[in-house]
N, C-alpha and C. Protein backbone atom coordinates (compact mmCIF):
# COMPACT_ATOMS: atom_id res chain seq x y z
N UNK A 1 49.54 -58.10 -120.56
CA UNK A 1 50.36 -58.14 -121.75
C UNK A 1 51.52 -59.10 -121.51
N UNK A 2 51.83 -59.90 -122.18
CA UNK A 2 52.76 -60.65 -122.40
C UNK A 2 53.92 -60.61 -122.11
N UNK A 3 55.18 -60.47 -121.39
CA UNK A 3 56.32 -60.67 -121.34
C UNK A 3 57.07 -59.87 -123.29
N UNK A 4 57.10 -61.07 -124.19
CA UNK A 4 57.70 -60.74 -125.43
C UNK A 4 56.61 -59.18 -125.68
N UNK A 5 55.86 -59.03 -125.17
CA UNK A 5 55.03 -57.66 -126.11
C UNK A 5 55.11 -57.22 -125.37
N UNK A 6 55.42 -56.19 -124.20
CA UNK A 6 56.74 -55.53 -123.53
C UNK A 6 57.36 -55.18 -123.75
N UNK A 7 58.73 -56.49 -124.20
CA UNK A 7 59.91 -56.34 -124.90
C UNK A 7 59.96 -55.16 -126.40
N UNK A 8 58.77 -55.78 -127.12
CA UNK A 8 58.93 -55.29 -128.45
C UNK A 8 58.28 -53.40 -127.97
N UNK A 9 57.44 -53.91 -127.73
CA UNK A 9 57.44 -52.24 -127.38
C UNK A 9 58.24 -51.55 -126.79
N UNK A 10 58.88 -51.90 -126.07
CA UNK A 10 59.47 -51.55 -125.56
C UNK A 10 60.82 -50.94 -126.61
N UNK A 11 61.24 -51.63 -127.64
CA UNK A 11 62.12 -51.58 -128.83
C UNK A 11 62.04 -50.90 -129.33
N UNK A 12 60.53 -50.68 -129.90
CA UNK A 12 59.80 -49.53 -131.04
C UNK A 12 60.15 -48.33 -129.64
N UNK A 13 59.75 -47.92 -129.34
CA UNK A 13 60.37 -46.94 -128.34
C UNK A 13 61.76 -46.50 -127.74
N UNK A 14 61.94 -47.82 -127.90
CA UNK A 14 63.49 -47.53 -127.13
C UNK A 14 64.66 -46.87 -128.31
N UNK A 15 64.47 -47.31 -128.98
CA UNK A 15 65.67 -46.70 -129.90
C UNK A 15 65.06 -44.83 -129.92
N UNK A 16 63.53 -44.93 -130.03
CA UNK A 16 63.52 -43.41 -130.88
C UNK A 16 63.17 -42.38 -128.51
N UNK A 17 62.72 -43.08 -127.99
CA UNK A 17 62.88 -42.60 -126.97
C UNK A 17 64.43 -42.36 -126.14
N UNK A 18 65.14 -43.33 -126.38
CA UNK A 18 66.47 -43.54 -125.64
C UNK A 18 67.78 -42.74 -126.48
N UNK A 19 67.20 -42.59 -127.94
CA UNK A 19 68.23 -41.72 -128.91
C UNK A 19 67.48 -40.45 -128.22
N UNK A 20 66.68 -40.14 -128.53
CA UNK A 20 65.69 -38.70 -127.32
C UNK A 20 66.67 -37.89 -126.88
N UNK A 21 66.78 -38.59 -125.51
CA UNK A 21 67.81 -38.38 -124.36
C UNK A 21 68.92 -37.89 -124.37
N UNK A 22 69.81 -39.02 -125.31
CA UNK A 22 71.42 -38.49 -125.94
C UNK A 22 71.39 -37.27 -126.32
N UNK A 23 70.59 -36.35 -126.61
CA UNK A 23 70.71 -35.05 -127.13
C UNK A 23 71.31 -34.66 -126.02
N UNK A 24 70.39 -34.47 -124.77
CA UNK A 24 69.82 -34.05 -123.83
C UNK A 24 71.06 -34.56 -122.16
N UNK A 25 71.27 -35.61 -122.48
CA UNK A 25 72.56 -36.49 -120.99
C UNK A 25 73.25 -37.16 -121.98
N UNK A 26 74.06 -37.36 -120.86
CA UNK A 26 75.32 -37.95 -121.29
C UNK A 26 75.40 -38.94 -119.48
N UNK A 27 76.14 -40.11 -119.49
CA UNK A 27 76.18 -40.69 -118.25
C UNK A 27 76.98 -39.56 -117.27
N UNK A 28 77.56 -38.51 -118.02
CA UNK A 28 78.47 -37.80 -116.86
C UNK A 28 77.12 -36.39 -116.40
N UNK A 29 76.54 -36.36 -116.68
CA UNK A 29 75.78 -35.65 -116.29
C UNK A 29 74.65 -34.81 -117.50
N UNK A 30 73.68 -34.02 -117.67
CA UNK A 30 73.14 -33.14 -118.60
C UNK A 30 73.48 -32.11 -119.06
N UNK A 31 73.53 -32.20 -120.48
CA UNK A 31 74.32 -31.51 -121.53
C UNK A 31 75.43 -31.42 -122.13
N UNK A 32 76.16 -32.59 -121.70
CA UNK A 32 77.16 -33.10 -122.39
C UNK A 32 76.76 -33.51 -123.80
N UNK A 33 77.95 -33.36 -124.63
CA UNK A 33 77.77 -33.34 -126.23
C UNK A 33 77.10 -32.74 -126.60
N UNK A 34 75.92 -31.53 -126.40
CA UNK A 34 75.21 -30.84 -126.38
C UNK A 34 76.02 -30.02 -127.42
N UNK A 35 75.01 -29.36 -128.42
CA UNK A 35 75.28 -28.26 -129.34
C UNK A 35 74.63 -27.16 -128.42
N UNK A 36 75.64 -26.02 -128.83
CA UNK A 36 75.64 -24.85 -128.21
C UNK A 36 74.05 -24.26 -128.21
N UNK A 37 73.63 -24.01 -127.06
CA UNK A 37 72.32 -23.58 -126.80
C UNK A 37 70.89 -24.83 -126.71
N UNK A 38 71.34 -25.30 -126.70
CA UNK A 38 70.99 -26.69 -127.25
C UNK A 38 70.36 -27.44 -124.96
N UNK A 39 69.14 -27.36 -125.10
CA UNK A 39 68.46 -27.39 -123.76
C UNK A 39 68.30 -26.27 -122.93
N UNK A 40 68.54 -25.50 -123.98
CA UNK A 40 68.22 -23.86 -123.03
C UNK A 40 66.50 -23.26 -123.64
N UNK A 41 65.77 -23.01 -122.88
CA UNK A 41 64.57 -22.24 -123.03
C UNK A 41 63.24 -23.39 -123.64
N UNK A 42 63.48 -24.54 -123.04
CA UNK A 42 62.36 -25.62 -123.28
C UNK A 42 61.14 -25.01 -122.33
N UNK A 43 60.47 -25.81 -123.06
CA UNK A 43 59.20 -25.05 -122.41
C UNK A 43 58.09 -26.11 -121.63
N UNK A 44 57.54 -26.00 -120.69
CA UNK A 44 56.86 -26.66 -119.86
C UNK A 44 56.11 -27.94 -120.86
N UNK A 45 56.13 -29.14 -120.25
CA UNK A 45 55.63 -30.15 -121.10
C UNK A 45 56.63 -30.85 -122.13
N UNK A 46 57.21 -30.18 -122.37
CA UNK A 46 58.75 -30.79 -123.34
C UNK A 46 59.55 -31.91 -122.76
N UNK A 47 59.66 -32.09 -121.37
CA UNK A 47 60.23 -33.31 -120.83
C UNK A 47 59.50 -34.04 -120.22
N UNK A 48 59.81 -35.30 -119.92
CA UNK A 48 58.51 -36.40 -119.59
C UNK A 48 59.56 -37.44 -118.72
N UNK A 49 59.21 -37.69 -117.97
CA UNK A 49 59.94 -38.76 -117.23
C UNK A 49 60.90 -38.52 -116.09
N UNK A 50 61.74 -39.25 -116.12
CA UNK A 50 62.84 -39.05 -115.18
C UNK A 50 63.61 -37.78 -115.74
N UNK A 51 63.82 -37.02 -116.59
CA UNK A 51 64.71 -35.94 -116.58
C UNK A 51 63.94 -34.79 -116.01
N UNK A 52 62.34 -34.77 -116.15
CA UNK A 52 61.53 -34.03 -116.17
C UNK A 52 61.58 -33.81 -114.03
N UNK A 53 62.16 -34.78 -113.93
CA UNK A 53 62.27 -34.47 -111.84
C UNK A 53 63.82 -34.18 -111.97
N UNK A 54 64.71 -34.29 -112.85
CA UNK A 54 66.36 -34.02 -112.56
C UNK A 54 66.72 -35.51 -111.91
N UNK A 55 65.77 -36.59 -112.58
CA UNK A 55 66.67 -37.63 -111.49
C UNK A 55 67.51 -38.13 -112.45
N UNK A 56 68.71 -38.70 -112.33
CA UNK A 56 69.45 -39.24 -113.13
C UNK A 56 70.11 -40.06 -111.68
N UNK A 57 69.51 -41.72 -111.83
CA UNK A 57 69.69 -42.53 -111.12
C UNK A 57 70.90 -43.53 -111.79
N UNK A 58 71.10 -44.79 -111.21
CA UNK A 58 71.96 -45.32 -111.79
C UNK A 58 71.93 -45.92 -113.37
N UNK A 59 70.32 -46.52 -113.23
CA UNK A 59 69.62 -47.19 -114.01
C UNK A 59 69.39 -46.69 -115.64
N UNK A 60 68.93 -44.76 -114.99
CA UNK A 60 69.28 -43.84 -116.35
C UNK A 60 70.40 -43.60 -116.86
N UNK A 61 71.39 -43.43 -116.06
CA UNK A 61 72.90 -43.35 -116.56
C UNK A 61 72.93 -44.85 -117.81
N UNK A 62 72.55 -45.87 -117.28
CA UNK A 62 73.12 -47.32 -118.09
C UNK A 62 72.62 -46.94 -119.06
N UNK A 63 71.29 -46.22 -119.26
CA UNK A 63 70.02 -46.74 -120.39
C UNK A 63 70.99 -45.74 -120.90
N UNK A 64 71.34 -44.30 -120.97
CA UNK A 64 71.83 -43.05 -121.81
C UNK A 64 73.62 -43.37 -122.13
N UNK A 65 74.59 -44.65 -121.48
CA UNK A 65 75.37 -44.92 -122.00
C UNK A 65 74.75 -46.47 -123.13
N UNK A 66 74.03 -46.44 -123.05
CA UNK A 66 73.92 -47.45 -124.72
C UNK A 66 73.30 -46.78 -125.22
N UNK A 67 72.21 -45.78 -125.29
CA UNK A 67 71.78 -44.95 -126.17
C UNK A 67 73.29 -44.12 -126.77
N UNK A 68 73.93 -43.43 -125.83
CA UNK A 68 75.50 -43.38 -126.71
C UNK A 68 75.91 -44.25 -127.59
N UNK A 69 76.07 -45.50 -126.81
CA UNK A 69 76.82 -46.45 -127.90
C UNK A 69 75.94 -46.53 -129.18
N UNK A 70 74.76 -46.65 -129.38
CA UNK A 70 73.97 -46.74 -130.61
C UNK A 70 74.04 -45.53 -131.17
N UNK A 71 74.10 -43.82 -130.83
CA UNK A 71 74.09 -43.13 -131.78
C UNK A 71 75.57 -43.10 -132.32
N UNK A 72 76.22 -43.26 -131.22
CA UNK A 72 77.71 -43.41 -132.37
C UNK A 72 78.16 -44.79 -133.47
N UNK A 73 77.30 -45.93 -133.19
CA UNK A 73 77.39 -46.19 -133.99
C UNK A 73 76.59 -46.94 -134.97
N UNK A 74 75.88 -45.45 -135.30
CA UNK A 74 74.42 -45.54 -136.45
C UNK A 74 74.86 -45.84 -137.60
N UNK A 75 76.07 -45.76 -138.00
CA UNK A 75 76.11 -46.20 -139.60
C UNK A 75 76.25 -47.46 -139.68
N UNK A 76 76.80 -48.56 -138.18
CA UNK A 76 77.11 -49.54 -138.07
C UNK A 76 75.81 -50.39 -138.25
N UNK A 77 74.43 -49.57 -138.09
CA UNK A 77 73.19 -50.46 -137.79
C UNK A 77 72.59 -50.15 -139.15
N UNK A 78 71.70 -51.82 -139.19
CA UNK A 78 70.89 -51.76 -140.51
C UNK A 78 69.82 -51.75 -139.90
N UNK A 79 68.26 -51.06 -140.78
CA UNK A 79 66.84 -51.15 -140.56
C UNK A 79 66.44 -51.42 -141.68
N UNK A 80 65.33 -52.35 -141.69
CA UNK A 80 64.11 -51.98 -142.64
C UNK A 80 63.16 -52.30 -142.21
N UNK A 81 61.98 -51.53 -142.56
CA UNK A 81 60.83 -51.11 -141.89
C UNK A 81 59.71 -52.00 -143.03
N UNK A 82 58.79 -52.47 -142.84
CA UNK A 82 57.77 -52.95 -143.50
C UNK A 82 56.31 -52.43 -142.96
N UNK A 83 55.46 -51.35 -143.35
CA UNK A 83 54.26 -51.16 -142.79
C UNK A 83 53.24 -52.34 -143.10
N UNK A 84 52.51 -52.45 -142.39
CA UNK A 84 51.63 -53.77 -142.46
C UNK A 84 50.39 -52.76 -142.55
N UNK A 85 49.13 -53.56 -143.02
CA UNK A 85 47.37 -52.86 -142.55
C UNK A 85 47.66 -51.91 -141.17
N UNK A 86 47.85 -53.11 -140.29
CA UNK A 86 47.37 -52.95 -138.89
C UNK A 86 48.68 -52.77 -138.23
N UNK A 87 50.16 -52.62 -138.73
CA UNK A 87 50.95 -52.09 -138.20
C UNK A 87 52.63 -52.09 -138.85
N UNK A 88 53.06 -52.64 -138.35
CA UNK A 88 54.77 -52.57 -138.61
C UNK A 88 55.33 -53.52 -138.44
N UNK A 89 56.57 -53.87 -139.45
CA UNK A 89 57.36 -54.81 -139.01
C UNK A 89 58.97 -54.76 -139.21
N UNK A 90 59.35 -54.49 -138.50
CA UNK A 90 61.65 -53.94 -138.28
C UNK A 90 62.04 -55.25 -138.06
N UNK A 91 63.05 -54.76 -138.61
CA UNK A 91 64.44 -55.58 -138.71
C UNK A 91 65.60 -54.33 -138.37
N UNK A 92 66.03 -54.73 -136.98
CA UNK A 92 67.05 -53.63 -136.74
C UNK A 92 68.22 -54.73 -136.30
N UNK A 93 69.58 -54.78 -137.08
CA UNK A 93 70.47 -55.26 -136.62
C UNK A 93 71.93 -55.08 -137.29
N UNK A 94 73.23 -55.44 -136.36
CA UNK A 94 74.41 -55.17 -136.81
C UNK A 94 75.24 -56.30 -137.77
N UNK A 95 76.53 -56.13 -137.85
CA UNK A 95 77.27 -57.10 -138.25
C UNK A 95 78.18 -57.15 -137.06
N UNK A 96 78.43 -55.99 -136.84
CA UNK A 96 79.27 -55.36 -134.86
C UNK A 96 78.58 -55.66 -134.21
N UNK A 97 79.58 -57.53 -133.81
CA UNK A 97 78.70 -58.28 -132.80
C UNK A 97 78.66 -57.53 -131.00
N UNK A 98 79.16 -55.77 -130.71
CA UNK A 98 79.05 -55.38 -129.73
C UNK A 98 77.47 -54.47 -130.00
N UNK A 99 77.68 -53.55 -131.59
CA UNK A 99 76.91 -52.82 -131.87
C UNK A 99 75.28 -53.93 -131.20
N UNK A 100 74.99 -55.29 -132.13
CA UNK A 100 74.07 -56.30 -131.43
C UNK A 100 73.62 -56.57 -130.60
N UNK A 101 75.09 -56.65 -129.42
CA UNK A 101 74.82 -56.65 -128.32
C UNK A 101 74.39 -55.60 -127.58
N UNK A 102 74.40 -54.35 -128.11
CA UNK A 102 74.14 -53.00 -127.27
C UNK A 102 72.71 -52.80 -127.44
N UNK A 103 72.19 -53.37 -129.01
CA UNK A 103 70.68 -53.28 -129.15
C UNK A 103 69.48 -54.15 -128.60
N UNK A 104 70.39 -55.60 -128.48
CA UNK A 104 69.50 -56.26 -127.02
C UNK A 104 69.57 -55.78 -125.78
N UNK A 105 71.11 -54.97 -125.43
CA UNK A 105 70.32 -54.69 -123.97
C UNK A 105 69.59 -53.48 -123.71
N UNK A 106 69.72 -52.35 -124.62
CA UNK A 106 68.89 -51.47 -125.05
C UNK A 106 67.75 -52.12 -124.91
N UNK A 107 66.50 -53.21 -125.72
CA UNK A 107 65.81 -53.35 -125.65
C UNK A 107 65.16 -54.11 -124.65
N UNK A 108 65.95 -54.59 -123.28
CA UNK A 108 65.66 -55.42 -122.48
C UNK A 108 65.57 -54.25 -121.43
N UNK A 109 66.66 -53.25 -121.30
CA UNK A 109 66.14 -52.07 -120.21
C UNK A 109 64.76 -51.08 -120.85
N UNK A 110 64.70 -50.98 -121.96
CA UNK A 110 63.39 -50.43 -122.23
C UNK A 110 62.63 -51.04 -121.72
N UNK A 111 62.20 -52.61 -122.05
CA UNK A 111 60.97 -53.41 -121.86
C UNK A 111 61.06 -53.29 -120.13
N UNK A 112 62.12 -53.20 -119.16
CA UNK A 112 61.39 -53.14 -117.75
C UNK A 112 61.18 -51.45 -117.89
N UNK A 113 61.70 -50.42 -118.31
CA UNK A 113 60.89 -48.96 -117.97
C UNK A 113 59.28 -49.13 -118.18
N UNK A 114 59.09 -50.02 -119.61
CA UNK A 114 57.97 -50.24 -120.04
C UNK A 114 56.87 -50.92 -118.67
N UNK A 115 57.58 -52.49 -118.27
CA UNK A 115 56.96 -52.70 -117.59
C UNK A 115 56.50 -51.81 -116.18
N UNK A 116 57.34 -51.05 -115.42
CA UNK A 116 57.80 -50.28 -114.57
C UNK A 116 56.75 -49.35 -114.39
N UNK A 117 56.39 -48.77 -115.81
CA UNK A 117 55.87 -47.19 -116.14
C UNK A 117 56.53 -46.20 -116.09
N UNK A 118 57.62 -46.39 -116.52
CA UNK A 118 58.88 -45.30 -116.39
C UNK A 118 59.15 -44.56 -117.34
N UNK A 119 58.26 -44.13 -118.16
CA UNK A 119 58.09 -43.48 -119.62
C UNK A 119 59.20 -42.16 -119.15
N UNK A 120 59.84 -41.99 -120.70
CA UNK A 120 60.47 -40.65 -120.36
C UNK A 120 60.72 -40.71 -122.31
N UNK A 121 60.61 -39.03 -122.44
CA UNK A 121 60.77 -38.35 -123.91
C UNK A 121 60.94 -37.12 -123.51
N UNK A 122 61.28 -36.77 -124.13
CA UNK A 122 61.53 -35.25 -124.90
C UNK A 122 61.20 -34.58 -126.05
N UNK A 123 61.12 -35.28 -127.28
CA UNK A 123 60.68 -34.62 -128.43
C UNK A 123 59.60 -35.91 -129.29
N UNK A 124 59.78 -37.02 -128.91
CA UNK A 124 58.66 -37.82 -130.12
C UNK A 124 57.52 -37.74 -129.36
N UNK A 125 56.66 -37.32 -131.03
CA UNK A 125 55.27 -36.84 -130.67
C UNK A 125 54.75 -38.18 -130.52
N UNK A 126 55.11 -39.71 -130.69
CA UNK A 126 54.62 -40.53 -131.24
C UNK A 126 54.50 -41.90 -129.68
N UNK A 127 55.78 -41.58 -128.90
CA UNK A 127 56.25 -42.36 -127.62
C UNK A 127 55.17 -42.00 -126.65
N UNK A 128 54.45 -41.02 -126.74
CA UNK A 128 53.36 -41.08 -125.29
C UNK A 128 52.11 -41.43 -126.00
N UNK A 129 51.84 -41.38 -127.38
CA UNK A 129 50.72 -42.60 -127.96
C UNK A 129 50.93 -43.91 -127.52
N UNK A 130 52.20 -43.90 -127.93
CA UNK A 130 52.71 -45.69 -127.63
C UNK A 130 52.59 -46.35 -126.39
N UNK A 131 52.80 -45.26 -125.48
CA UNK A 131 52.73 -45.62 -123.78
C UNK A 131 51.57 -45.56 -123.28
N UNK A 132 50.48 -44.61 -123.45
CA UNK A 132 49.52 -44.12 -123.54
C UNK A 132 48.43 -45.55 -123.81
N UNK A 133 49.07 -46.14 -124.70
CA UNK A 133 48.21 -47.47 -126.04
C UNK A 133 48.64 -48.66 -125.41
N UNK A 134 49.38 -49.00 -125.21
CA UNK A 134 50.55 -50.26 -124.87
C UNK A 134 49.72 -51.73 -124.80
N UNK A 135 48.32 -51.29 -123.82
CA UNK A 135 47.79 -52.57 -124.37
C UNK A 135 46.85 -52.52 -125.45
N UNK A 136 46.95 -51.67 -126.36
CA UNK A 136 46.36 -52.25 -127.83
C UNK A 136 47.28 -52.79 -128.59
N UNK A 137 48.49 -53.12 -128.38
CA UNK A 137 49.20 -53.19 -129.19
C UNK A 137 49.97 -54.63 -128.88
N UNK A 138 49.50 -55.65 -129.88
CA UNK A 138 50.05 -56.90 -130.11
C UNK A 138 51.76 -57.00 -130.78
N UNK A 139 52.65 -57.90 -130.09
CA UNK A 139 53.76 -57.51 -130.50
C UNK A 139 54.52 -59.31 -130.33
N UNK A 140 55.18 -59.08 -131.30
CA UNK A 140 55.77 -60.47 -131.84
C UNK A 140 57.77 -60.10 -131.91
N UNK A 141 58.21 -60.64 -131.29
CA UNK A 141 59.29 -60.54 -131.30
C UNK A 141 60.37 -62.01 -131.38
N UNK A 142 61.52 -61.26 -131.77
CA UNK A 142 62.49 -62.31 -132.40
C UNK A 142 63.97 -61.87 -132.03
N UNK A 143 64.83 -62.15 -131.29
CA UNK A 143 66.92 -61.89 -130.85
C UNK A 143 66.74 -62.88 -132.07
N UNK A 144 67.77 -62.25 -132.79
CA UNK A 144 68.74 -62.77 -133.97
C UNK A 144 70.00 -62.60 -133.36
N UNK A 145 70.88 -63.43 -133.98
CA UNK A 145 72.23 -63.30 -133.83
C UNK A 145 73.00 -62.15 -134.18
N UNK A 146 72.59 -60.44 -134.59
CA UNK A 146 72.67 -59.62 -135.22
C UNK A 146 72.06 -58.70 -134.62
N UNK A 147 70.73 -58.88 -133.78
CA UNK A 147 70.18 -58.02 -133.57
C UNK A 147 68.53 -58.45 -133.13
N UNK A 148 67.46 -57.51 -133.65
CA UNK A 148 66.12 -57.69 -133.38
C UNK A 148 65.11 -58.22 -134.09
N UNK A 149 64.29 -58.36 -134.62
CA UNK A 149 63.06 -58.46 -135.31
C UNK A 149 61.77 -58.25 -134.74
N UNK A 150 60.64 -57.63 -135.17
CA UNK A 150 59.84 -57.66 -134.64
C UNK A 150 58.77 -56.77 -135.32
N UNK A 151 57.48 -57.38 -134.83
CA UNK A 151 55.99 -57.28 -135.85
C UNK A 151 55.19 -56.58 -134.43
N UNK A 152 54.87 -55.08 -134.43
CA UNK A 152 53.79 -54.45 -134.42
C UNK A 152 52.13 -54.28 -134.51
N UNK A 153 51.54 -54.94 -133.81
CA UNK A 153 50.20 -54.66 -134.60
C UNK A 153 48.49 -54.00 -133.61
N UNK A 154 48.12 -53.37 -134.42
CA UNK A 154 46.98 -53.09 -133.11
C UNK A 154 45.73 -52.59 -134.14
N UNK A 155 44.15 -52.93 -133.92
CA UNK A 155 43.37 -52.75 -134.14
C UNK A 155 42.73 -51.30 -134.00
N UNK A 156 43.48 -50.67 -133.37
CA UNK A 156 43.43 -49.03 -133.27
C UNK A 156 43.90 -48.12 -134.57
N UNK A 157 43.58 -47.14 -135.15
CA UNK A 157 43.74 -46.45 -136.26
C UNK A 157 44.79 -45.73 -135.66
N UNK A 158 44.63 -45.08 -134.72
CA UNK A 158 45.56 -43.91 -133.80
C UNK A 158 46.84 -45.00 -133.39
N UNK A 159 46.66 -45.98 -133.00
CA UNK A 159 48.12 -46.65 -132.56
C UNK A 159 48.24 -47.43 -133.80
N UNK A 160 48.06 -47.45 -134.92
CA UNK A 160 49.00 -47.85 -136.14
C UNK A 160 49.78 -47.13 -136.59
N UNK A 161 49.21 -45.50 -136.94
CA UNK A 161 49.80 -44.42 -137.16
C UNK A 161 50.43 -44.15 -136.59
N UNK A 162 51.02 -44.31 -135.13
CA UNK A 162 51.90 -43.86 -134.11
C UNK A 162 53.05 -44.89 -134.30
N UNK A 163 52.99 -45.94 -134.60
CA UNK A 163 53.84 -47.14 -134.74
C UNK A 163 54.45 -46.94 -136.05
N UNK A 164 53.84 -46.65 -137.44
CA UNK A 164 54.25 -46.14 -138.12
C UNK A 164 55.06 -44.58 -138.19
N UNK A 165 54.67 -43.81 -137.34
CA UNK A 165 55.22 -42.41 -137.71
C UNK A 165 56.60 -42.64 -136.69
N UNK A 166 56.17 -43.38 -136.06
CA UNK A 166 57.71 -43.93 -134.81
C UNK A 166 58.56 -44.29 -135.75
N UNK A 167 58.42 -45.54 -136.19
CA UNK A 167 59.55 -46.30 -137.14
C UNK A 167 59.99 -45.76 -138.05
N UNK A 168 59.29 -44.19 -138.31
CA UNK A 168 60.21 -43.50 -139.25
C UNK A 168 61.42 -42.56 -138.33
N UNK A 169 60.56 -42.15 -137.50
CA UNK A 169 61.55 -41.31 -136.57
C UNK A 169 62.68 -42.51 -136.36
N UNK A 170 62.63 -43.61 -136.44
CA UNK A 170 63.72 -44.53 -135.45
C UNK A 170 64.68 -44.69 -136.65
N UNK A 171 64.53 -44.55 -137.65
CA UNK A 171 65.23 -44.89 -139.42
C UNK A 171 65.65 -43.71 -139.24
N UNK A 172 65.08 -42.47 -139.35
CA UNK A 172 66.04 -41.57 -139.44
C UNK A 172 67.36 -40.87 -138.39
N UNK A 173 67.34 -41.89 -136.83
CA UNK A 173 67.80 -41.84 -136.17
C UNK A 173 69.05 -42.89 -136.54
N UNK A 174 68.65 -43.77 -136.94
CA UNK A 174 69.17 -45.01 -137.25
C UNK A 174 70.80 -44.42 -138.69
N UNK A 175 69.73 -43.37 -139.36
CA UNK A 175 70.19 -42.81 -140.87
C UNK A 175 71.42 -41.91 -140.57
N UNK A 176 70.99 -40.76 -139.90
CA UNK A 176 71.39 -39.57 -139.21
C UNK A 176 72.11 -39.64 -137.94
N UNK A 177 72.01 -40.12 -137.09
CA UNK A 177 72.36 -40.07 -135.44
C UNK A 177 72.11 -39.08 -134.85
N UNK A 178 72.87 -38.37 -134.17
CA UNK A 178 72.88 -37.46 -133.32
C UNK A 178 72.40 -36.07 -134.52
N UNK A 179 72.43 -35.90 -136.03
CA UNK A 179 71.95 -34.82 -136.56
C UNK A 179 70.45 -35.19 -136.61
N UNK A 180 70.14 -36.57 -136.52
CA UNK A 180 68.63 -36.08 -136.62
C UNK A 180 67.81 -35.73 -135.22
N UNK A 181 68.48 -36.10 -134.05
CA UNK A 181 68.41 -36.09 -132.90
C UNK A 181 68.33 -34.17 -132.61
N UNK A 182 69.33 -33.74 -133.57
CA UNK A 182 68.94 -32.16 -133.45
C UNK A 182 67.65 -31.72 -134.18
N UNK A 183 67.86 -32.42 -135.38
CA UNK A 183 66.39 -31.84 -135.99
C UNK A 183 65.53 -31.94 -135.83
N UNK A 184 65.06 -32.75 -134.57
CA UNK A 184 64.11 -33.78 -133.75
C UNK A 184 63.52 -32.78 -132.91
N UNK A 185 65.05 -31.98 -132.04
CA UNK A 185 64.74 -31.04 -131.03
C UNK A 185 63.95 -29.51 -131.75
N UNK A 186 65.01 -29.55 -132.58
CA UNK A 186 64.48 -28.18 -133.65
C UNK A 186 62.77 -27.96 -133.83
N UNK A 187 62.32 -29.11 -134.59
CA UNK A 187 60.98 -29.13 -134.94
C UNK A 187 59.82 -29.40 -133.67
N UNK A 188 60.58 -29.52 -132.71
CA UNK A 188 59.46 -29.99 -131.63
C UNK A 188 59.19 -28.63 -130.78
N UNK A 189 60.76 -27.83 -130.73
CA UNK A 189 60.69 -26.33 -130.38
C UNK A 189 60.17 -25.77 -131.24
N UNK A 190 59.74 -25.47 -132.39
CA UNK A 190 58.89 -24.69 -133.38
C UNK A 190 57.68 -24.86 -133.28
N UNK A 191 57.31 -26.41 -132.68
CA UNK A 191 56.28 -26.77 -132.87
C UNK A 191 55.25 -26.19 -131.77
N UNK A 192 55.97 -25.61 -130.83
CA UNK A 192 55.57 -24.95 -129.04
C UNK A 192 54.90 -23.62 -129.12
């Protein structure tokens, strides 16, 4: 896989995997900002990755302080989502030339977890399709002066739908912040 299709997957993931987390850490440690009760009584299989061993290395600390900086400032970010046949196409970017800058390097530490195999989630049903898929999935990417762009696409029925049901989770993260990030956790615990 390509270098740029990496990256982009890495994007489509990173916002709705790396907002995930923020529920969940904070760079000072796990469960900070946490709503009351809020990581108590998860149930086996619910964590995936590096939280799922308790490691919180240096590398996770960076990735979960810009996942901070992006949920705080979600109203600052624009999306629009375009479904295609065969997949998706976002436009995620600021006018807050830091907010911009936080979403390229967001998407540049995703794309090495990506490369890495360093998958980690908590509640999207949609991020271990994506990881799972990675090389069905053709990806076209674009840094704007603002932010991202980028086109989705894969000949798989199961990884269109996952790319699609992602980019909604990532809009309503994008919409909501940290409340949809609860309702994220809510429905994934009901769902157990």
């Amino acid at each position: 896989m390509k270098r740029s299709s990496k990256v982009a997957v890495a994007l489509a993931a990173a916002l709705g995997i790396g907002a995930t987390l923020a529920v969940f850490a904070h760079p000072g440690g796990m469960g900070e900002g946490m709503g009351h009760g809020m990581g108590r009584g998860m149930g086996p299989g619910m964590m995936r990755g590096p939280m799922a061993g308790g490691m919180h290395d240096d590398a996770f600390r960076a990735d979960m302080g810009l996942v901070h900086e992006m949920l705080g400032s979600h109203e600052r970010i624009e999306r629009k989502v375009a479904n295609l046949p065969n997949g998706i196409r976002t436009v995620t970017e600021s006018d807050d030339p830091q907010v911009a800058a936080t979403l390229k390097a967001h998407v540049a530490s995703m794309a090495n977890r990506l490369e890495e195999g360093r998958e980690f989630n908590l509640f999207s049903p949609t991020i271990p399709v994506l990881f799972e898929n990675k090389d069905k999935i053709r990806t076209a990417i674009e840094y704007t002066a603002r932010g991202v762009v980028f086109t989705q696409t894969s000949d798989d029925a199961k990884v269109v739908a996952a790319l699609q049901e992602h980019a909604v989770e990532v809009s309503e993260l994008v919409r909501d912040g940290m409340a949809a990030m609860r309702r994220a956790a809510q429905a994934r615990a009901q769902a157990r």
